[in-house]
PDB file of N, CA and C in Angstrom:
ATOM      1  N   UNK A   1     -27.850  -3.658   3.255  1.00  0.00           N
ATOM      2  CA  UNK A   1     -27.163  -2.385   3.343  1.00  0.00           C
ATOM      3  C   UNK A   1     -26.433  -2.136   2.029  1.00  0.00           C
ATOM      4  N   UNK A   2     -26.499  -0.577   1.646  1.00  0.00           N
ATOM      5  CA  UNK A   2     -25.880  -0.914  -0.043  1.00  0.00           C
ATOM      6  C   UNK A   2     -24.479   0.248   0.418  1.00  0.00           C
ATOM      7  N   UNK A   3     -23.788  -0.196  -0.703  1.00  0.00           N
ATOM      8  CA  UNK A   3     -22.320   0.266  -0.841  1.00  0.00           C
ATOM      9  C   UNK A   3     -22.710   1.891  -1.392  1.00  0.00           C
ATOM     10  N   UNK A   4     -21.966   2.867  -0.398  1.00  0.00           N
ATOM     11  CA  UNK A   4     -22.071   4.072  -0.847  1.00  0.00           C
ATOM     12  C   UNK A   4     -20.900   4.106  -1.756  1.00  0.00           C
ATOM     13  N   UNK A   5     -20.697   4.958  -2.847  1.00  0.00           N
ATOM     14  CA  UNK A   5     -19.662   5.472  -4.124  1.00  0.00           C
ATOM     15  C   UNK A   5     -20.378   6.967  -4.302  1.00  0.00           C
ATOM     16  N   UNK A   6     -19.208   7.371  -4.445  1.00  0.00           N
ATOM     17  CA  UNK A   6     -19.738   9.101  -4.647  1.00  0.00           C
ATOM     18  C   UNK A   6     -19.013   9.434  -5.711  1.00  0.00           C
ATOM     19  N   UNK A   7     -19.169  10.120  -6.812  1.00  0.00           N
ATOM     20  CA  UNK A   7     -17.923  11.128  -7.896  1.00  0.00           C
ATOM     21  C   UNK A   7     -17.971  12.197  -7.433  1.00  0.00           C
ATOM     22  N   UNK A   8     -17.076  12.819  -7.884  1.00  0.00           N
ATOM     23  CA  UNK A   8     -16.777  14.007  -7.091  1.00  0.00           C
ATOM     24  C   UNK A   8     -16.372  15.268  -9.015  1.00  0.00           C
ATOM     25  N   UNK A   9     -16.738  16.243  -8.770  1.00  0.00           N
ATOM     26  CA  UNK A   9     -16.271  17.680  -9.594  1.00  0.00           C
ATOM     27  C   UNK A   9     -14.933  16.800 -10.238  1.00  0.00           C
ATOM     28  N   UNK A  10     -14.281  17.228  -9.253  1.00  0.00           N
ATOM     29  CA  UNK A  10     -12.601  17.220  -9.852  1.00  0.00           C
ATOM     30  C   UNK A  10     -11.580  15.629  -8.884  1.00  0.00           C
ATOM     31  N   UNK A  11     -10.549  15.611  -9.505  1.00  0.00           N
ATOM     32  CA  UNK A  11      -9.876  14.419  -8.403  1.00  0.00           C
ATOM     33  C   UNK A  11      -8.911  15.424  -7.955  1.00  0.00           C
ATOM     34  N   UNK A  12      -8.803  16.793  -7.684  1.00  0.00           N
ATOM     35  CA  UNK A  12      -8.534  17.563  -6.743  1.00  0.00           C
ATOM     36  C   UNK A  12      -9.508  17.948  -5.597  1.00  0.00           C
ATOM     37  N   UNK A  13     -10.567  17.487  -6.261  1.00  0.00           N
ATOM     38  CA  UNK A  13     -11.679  17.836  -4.824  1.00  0.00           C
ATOM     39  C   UNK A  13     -11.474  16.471  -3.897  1.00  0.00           C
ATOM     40  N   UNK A  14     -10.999  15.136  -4.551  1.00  0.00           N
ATOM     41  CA  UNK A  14     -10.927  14.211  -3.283  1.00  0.00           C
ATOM     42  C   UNK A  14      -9.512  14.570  -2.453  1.00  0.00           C
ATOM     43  N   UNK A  15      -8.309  14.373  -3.320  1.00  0.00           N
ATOM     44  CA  UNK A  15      -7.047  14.775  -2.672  1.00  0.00           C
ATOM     45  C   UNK A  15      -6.031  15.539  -3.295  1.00  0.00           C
ATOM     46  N   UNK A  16      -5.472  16.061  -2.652  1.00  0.00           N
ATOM     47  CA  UNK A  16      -4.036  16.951  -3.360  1.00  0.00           C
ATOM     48  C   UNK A  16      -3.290  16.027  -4.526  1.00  0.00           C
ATOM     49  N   UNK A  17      -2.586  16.829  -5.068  1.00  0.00           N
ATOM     50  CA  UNK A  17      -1.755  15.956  -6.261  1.00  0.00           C
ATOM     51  C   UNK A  17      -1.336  15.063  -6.010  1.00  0.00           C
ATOM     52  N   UNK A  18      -0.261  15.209  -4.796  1.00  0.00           N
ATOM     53  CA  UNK A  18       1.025  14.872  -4.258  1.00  0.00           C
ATOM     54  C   UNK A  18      -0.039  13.225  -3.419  1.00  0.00           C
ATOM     55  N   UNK A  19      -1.277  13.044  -3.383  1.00  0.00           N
ATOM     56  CA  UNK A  19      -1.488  11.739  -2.230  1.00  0.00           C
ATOM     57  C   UNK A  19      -1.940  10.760  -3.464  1.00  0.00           C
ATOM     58  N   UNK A  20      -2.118  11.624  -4.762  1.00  0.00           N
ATOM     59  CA  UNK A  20      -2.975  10.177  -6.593  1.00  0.00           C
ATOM     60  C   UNK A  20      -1.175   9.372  -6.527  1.00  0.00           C
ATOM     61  N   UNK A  21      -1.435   7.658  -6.472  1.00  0.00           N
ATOM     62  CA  UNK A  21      -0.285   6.735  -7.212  1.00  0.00           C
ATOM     63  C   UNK A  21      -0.854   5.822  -7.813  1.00  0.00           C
ATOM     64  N   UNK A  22       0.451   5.868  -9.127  1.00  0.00           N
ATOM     65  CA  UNK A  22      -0.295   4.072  -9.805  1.00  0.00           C
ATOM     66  C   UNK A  22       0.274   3.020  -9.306  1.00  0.00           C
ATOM     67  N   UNK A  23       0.069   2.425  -9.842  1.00  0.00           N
ATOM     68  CA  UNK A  23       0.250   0.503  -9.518  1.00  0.00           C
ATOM     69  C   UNK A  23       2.262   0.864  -9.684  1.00  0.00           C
ATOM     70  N   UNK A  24       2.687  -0.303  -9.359  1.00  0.00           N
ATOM     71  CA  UNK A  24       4.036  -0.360  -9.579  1.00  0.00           C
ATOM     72  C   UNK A  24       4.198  -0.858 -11.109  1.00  0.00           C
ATOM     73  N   UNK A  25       3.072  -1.376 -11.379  1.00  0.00           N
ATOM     74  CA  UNK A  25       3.278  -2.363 -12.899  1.00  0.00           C
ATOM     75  C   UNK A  25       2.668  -1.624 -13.307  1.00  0.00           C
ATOM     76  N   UNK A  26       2.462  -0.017 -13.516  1.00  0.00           N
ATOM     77  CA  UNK A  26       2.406   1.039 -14.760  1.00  0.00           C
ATOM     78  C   UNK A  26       3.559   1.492 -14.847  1.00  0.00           C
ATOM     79  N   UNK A  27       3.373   1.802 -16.491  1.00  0.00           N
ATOM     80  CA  UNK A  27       4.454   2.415 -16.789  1.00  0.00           C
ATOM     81  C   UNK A  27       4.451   3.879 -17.252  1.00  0.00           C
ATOM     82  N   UNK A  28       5.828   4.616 -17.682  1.00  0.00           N
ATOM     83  CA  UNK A  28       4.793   6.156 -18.227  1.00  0.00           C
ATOM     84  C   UNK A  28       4.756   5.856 -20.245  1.00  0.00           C
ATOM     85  N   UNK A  29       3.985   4.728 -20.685  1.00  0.00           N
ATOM     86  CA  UNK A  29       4.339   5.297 -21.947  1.00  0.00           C
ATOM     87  C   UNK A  29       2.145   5.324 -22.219  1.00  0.00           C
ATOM     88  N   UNK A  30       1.681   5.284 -20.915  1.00  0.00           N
ATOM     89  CA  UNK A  30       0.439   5.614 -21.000  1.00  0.00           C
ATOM     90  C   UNK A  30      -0.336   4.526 -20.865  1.00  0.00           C
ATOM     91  N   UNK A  31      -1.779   4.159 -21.463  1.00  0.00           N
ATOM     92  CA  UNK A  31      -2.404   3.297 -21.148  1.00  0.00           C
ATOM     93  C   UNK A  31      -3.565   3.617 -20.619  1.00  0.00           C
ATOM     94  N   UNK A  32      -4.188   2.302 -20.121  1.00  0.00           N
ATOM     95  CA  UNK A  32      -5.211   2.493 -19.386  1.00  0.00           C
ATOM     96  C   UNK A  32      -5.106   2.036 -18.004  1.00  0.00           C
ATOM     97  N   UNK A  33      -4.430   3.604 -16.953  1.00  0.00           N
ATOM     98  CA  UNK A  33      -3.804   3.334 -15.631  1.00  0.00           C
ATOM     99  C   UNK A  33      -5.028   3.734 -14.728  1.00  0.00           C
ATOM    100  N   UNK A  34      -4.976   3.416 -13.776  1.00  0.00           N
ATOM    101  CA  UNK A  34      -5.729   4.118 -12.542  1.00  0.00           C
ATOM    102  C   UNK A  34      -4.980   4.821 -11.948  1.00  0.00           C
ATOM    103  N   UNK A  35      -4.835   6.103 -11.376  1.00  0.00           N
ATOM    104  CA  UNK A  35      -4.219   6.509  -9.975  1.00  0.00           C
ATOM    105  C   UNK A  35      -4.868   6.094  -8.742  1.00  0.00           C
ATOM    106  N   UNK A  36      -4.621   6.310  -7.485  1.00  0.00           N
ATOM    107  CA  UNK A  36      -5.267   5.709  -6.215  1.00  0.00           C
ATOM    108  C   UNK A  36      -5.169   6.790  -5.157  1.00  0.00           C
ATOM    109  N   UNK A  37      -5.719   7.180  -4.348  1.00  0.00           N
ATOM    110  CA  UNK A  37      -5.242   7.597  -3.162  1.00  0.00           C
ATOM    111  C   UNK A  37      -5.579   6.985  -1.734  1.00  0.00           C
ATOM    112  N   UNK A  38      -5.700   6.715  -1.136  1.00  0.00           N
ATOM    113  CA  UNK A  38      -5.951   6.077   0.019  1.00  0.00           C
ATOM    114  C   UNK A  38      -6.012   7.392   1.093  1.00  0.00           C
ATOM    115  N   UNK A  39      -7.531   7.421   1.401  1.00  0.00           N
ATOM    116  CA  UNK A  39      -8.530   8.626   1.794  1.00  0.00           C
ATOM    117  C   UNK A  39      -8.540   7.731   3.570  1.00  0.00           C
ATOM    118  N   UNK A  40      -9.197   8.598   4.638  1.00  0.00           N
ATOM    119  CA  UNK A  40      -9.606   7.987   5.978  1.00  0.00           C
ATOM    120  C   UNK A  40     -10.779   7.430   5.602  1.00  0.00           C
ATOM    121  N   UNK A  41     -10.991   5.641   5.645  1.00  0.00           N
ATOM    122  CA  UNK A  41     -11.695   5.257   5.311  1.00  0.00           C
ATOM    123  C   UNK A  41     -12.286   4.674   3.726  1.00  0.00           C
ATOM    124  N   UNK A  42     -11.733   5.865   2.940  1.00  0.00           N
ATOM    125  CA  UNK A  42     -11.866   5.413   1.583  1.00  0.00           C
ATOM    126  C   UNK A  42     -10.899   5.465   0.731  1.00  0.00           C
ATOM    127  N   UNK A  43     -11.441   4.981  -0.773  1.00  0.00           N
ATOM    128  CA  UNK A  43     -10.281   5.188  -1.577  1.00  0.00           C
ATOM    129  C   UNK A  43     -10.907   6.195  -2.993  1.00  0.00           C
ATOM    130  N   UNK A  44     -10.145   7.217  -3.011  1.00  0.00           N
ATOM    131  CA  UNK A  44      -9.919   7.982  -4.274  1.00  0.00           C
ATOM    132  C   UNK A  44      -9.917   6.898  -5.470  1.00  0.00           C
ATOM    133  N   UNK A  45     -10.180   7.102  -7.129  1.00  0.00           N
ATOM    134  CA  UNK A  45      -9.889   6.189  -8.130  1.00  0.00           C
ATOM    135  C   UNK A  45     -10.207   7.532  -8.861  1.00  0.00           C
ATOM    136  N   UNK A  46      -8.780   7.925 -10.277  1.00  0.00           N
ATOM    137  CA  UNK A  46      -9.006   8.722 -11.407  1.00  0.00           C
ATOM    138  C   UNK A  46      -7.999   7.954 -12.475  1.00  0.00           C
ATOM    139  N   UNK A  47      -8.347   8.590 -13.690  1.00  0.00           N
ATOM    140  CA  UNK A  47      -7.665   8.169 -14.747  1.00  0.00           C
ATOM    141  C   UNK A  47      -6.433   8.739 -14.543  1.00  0.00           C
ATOM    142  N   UNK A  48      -5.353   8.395 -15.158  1.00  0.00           N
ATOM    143  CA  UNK A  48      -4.038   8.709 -14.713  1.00  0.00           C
ATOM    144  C   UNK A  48      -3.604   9.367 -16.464  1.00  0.00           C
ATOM    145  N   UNK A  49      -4.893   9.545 -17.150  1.00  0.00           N
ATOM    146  CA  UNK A  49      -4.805  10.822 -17.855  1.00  0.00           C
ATOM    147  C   UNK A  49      -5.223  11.700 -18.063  1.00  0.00           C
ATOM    148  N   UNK A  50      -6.021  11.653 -17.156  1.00  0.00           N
ATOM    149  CA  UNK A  50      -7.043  13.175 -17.365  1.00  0.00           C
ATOM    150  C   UNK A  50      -6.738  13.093 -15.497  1.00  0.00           C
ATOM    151  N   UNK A  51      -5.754  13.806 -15.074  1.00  0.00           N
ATOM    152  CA  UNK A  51      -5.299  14.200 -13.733  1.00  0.00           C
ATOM    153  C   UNK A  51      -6.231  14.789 -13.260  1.00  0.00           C
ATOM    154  N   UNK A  52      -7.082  15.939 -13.534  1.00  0.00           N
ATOM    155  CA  UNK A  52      -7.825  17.196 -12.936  1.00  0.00           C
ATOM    156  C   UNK A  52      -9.076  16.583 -13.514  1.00  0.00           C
ATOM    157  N   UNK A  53      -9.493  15.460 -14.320  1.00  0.00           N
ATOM    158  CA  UNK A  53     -10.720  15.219 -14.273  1.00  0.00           C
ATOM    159  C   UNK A  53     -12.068  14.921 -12.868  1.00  0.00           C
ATOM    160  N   UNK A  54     -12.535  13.942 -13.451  1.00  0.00           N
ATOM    161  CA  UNK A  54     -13.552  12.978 -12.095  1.00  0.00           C
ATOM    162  C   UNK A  54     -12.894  12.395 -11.859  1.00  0.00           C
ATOM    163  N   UNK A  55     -13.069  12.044  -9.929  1.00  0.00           N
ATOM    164  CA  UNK A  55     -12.724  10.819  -9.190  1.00  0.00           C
ATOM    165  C   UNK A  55     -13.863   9.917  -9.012  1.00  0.00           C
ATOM    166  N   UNK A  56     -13.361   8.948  -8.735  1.00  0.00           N
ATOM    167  CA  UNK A  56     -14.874   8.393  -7.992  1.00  0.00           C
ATOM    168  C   UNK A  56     -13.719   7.833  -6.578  1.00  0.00           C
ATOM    169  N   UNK A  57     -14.771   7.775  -5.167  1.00  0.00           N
ATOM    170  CA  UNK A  57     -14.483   7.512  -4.397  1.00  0.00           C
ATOM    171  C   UNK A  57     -15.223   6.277  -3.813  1.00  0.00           C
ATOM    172  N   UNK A  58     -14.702   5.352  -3.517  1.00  0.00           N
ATOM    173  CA  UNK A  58     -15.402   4.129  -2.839  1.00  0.00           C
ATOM    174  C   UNK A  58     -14.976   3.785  -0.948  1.00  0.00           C
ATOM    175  N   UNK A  59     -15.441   3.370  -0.320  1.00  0.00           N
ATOM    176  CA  UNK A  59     -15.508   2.817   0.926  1.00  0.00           C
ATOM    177  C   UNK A  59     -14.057   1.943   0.968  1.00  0.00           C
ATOM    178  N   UNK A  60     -13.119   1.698   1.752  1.00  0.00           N
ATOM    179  CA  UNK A  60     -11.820   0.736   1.682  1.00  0.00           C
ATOM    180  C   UNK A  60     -12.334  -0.066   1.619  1.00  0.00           C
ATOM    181  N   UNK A  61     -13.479  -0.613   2.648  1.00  0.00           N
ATOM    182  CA  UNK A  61     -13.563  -2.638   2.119  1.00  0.00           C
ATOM    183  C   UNK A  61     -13.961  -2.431   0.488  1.00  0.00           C
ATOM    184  N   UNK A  62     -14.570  -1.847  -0.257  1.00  0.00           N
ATOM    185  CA  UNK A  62     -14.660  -2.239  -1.588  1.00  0.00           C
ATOM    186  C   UNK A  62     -13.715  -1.749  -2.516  1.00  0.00           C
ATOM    187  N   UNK A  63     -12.486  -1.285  -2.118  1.00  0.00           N
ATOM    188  CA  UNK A  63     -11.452  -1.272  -3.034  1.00  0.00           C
ATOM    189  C   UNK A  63     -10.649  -2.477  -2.593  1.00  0.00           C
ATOM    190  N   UNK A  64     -10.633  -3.027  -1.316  1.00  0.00           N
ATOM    191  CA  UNK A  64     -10.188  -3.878  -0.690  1.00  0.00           C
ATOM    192  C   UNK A  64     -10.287  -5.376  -1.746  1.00  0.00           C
ATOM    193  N   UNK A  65     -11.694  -5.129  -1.561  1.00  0.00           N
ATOM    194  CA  UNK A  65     -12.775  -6.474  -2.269  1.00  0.00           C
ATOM    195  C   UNK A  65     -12.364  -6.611  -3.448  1.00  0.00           C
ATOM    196  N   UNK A  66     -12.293  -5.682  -4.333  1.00  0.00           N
ATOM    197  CA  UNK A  66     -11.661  -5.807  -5.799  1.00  0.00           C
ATOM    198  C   UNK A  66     -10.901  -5.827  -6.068  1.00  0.00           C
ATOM    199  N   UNK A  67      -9.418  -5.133  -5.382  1.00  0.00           N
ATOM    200  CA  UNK A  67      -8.153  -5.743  -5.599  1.00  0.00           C
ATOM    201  C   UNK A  67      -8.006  -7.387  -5.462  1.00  0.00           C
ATOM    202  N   UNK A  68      -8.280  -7.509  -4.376  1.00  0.00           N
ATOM    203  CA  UNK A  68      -8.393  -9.371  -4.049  1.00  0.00           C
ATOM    204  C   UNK A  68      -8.674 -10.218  -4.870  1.00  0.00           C
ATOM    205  N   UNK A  69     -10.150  -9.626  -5.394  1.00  0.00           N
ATOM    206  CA  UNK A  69     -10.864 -10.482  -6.473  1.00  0.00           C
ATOM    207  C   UNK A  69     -10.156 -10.207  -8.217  1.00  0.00           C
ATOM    208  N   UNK A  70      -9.373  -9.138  -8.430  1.00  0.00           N
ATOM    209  CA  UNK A  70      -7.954  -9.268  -9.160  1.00  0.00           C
ATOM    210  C   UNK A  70      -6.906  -9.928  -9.071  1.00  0.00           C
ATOM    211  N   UNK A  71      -6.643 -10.223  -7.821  1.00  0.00           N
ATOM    212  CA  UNK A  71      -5.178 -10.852  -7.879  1.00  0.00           C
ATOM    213  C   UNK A  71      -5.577 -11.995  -7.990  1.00  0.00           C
ATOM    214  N   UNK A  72      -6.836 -12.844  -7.392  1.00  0.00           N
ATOM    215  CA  UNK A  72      -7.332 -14.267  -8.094  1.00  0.00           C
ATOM    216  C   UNK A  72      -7.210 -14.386  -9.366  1.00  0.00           C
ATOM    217  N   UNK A  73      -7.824 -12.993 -10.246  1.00  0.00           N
ATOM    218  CA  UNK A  73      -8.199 -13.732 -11.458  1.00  0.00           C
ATOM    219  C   UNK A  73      -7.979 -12.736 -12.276  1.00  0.00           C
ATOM    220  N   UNK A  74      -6.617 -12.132 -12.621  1.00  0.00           N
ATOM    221  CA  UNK A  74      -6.067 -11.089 -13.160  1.00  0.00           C
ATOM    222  C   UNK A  74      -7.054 -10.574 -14.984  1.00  0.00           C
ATOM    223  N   UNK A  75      -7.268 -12.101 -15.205  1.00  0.00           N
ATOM    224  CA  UNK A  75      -7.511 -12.172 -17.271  1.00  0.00           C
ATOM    225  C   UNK A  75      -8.885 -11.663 -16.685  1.00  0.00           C
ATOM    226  N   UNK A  76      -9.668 -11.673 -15.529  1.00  0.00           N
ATOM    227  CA  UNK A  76     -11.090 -11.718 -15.754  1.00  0.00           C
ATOM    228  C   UNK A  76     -11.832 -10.083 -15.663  1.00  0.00           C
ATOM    229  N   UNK A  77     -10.498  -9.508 -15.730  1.00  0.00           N
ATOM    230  CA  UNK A  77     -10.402  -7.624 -15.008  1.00  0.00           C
ATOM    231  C   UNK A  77      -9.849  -7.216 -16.730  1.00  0.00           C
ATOM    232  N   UNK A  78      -9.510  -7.702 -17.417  1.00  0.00           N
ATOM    233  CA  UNK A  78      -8.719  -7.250 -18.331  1.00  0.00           C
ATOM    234  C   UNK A  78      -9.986  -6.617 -19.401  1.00  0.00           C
ATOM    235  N   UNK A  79      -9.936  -5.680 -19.989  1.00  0.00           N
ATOM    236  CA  UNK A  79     -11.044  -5.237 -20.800  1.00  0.00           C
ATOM    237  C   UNK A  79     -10.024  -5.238 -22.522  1.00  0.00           C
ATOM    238  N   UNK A  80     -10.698  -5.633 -23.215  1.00  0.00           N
ATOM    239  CA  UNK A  80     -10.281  -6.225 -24.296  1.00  0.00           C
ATOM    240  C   UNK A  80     -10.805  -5.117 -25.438  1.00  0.00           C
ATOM    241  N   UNK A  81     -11.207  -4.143 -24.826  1.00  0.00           N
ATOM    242  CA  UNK A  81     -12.140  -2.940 -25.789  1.00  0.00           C
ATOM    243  C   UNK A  81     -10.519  -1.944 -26.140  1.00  0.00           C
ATOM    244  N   UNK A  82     -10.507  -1.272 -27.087  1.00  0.00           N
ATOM    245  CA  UNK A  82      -9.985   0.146 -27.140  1.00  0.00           C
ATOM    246  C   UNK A  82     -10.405   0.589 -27.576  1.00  0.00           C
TER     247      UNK A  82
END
């Protein structure tokens, strides 16, 4: 069985402003943040600088799955590109 992921137009087409948050360990002097929303069933994911850009939306067990498999192994998520 394969994992559905959808993008969507805008990350106003998944949720209102007011439901996108970042992590507690962002800060505002920018970066490379995610926002989140937590959808019935799924989860919203946009850049937390381009607000009105693309979302992509995934299934909860696989935002589930990858947070987890982050908090094991924080250095192995880290992208070393700018």
């Amino acid at each position: 069985m394969g994992v559905i992921i959808s993008t969507h137009t805008t990350a106003l087409d998944v949720a209102e402003d007011s439901a996108w948050f970042k992590s507690s360990y962002s800060n505002d002097t920018g970066g490379a943040c995610l926002e989140v929303a937590i959808l019935s069933h799924r989860v919203g994911i946009r850049d937390s600088k381009n607000l009105q850009g693309p979302a992509l939306v995934v299934p909860s067990a696989v935002w589930l799955s990858f947070v987890g498999l982050v908090r094991m192994d924080p250095r192995a998520y880290v992208s070393t590109s700018r």
